[in-house]
N, C-alpha and C. Protein backbone atom coordinates (compact mmCIF):
# COMPACT_ATOMS: atom_id res chain seq x y z
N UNK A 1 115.72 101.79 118.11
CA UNK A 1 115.31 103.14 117.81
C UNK A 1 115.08 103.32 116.30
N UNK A 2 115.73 102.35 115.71
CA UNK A 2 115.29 102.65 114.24
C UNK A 2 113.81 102.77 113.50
N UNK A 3 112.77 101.60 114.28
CA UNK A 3 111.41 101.99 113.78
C UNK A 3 111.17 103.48 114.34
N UNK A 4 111.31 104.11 114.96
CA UNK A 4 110.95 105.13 115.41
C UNK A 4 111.48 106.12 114.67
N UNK A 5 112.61 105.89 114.01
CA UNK A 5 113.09 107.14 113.39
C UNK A 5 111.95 106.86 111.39
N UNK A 6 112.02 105.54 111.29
CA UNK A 6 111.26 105.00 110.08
C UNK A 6 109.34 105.83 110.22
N UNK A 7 108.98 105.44 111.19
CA UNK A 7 107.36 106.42 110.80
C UNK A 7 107.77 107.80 111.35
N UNK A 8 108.50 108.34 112.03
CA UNK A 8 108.80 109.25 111.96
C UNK A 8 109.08 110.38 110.65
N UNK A 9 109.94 109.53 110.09
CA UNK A 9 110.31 110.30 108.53
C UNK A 9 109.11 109.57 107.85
N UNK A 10 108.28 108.86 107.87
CA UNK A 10 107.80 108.52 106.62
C UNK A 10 106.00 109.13 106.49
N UNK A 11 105.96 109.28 108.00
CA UNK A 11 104.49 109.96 108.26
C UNK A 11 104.58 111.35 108.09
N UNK A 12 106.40 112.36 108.12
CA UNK A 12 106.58 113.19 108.00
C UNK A 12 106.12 113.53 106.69
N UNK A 13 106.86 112.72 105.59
CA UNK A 13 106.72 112.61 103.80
C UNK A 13 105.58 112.68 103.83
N UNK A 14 104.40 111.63 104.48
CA UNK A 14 103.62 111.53 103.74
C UNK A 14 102.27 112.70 104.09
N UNK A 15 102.48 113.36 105.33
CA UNK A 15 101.86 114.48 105.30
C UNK A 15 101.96 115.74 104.67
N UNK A 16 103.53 115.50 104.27
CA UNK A 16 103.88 116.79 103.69
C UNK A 16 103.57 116.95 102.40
N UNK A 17 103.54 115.36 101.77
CA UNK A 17 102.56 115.71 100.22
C UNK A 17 101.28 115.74 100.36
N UNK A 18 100.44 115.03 101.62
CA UNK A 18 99.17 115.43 101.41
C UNK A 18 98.51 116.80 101.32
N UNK A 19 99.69 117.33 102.42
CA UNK A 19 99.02 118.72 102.58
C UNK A 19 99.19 119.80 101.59
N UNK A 20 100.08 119.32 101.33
CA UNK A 20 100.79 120.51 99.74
C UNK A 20 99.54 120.48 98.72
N UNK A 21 99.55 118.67 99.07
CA UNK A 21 98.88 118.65 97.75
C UNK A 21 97.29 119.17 97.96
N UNK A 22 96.65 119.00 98.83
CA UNK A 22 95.28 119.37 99.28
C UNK A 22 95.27 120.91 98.96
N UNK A 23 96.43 121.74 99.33
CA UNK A 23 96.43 123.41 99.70
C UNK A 23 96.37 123.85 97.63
N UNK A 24 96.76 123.21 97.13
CA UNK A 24 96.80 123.25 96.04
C UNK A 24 95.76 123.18 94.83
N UNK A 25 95.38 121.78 95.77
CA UNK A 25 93.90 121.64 94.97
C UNK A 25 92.78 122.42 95.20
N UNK A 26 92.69 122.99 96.64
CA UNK A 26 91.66 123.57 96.78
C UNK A 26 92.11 125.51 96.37
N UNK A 27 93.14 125.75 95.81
CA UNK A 27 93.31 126.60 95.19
C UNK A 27 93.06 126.51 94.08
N UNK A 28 92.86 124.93 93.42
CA UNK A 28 92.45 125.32 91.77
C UNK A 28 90.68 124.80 91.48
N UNK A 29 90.40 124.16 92.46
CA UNK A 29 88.99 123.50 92.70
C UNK A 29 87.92 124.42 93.44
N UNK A 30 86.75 123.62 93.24
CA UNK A 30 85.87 123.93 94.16
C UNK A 30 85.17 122.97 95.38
N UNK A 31 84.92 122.62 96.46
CA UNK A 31 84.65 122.40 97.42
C UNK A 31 82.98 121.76 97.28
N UNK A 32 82.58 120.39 98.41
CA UNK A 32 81.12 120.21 98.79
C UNK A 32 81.17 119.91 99.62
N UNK A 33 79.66 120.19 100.23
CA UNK A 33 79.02 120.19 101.45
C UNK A 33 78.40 119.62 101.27
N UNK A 34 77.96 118.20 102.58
CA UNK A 34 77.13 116.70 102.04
C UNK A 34 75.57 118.12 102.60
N UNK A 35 74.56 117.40 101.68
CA UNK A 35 73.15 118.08 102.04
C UNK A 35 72.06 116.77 102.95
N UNK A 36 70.90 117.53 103.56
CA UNK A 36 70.84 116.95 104.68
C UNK A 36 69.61 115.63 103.58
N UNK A 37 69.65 115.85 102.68
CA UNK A 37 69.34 114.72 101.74
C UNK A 37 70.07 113.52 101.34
N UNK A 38 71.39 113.78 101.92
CA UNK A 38 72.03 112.70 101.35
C UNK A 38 72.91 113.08 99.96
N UNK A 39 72.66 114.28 99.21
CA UNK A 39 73.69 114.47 98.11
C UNK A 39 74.37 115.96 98.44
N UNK A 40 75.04 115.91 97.94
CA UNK A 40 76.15 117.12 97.54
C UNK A 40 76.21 118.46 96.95
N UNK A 41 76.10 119.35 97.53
CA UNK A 41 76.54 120.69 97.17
C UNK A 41 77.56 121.59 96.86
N UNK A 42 77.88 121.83 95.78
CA UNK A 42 78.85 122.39 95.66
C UNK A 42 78.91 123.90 96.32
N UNK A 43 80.06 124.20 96.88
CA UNK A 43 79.74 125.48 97.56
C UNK A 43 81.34 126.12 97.08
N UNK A 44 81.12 127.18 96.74
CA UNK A 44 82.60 128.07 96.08
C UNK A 44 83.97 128.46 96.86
N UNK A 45 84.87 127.68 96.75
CA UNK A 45 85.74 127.80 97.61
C UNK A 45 86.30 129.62 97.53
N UNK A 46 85.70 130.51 96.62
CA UNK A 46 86.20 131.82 96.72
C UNK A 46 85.64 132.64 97.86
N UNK A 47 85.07 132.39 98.69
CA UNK A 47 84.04 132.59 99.96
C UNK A 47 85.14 132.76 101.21
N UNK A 48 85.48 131.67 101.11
CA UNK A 48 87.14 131.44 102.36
C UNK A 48 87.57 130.69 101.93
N UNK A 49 88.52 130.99 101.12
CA UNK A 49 89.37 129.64 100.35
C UNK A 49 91.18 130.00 101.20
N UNK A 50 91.06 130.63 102.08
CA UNK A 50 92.48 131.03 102.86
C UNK A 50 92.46 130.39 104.06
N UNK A 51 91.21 129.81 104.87
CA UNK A 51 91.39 129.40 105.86
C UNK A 51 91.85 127.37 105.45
N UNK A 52 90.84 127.21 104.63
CA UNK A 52 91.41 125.83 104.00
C UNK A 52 92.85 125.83 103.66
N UNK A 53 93.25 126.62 103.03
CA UNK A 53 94.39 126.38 102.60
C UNK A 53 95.64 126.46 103.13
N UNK A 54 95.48 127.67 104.95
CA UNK A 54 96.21 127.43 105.02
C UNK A 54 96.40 126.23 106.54
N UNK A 55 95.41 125.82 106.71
CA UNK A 55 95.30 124.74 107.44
C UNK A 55 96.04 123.22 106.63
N UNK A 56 95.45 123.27 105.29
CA UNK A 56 96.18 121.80 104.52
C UNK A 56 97.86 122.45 104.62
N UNK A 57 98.10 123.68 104.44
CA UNK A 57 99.67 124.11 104.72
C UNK A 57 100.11 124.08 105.92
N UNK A 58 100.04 124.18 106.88
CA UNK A 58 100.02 123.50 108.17
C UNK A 58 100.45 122.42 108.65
N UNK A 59 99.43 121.84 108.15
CA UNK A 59 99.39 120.36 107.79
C UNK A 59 100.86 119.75 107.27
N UNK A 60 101.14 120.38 105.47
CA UNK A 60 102.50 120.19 105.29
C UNK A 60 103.51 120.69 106.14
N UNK A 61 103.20 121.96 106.83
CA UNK A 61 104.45 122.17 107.70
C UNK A 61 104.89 121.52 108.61
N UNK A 62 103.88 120.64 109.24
CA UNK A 62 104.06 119.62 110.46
C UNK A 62 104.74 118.02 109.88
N UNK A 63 104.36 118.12 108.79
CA UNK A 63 104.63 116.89 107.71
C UNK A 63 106.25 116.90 107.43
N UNK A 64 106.53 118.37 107.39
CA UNK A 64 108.36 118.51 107.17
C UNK A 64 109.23 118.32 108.56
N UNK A 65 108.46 119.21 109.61
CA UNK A 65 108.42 118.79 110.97
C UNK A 65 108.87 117.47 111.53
N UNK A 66 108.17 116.59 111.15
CA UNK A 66 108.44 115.15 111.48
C UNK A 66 109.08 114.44 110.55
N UNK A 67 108.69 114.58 109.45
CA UNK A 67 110.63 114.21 109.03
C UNK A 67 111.96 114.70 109.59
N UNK A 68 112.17 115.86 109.24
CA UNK A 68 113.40 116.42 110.05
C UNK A 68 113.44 115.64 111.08
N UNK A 69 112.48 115.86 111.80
CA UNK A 69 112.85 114.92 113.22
C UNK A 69 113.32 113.41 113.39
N UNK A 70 112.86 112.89 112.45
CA UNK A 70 113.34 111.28 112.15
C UNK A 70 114.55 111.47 111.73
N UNK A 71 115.29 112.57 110.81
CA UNK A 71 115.79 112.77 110.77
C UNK A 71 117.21 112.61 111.09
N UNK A 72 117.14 113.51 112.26
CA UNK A 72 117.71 113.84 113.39
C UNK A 72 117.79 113.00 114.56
N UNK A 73 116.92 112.17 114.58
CA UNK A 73 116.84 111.53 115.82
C UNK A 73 117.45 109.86 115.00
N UNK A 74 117.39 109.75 113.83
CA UNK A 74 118.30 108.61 112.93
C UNK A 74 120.03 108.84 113.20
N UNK A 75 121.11 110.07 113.37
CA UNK A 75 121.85 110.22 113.42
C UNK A 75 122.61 109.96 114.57
């Protein structure tokens, strides 16, 4: 049972900084959209910058989620 409790906590960690960290960035950044040319558009994340963000938070919440659970299921 121990690998199981190991990606458990460690996929937990590592979502929980992605998502923090994503909800963060796209609070201080701006956002692109590939164009049907092949390059990049920048498009203003002040438009809906709440639904991104709180989806990457989410994200971390599920990330703490599964740690705890490795957690818990390690004891």
């Amino acid at each position: 049972m121990e690998p199981v409790v190991a990606v458990l906590f460690m996929s937990g960690i590592i979502l929980a900084i992605v998502g923090s960290g994503r909800a963060i960035a796209i609070r201080m950044g701006r956002g692109v959209i590939a164009d049907d040319r092949g390059g990049t558009t920048p498009v203003p994340l002040w438009e809906r910058p709440d639904v991104a963000r709180l989806l990457w938070l989410a994200v971390g919440l599920y990330g703490l989620f599964l740690a705890s659970a490795g957690i818990i299921n390690g004891r």
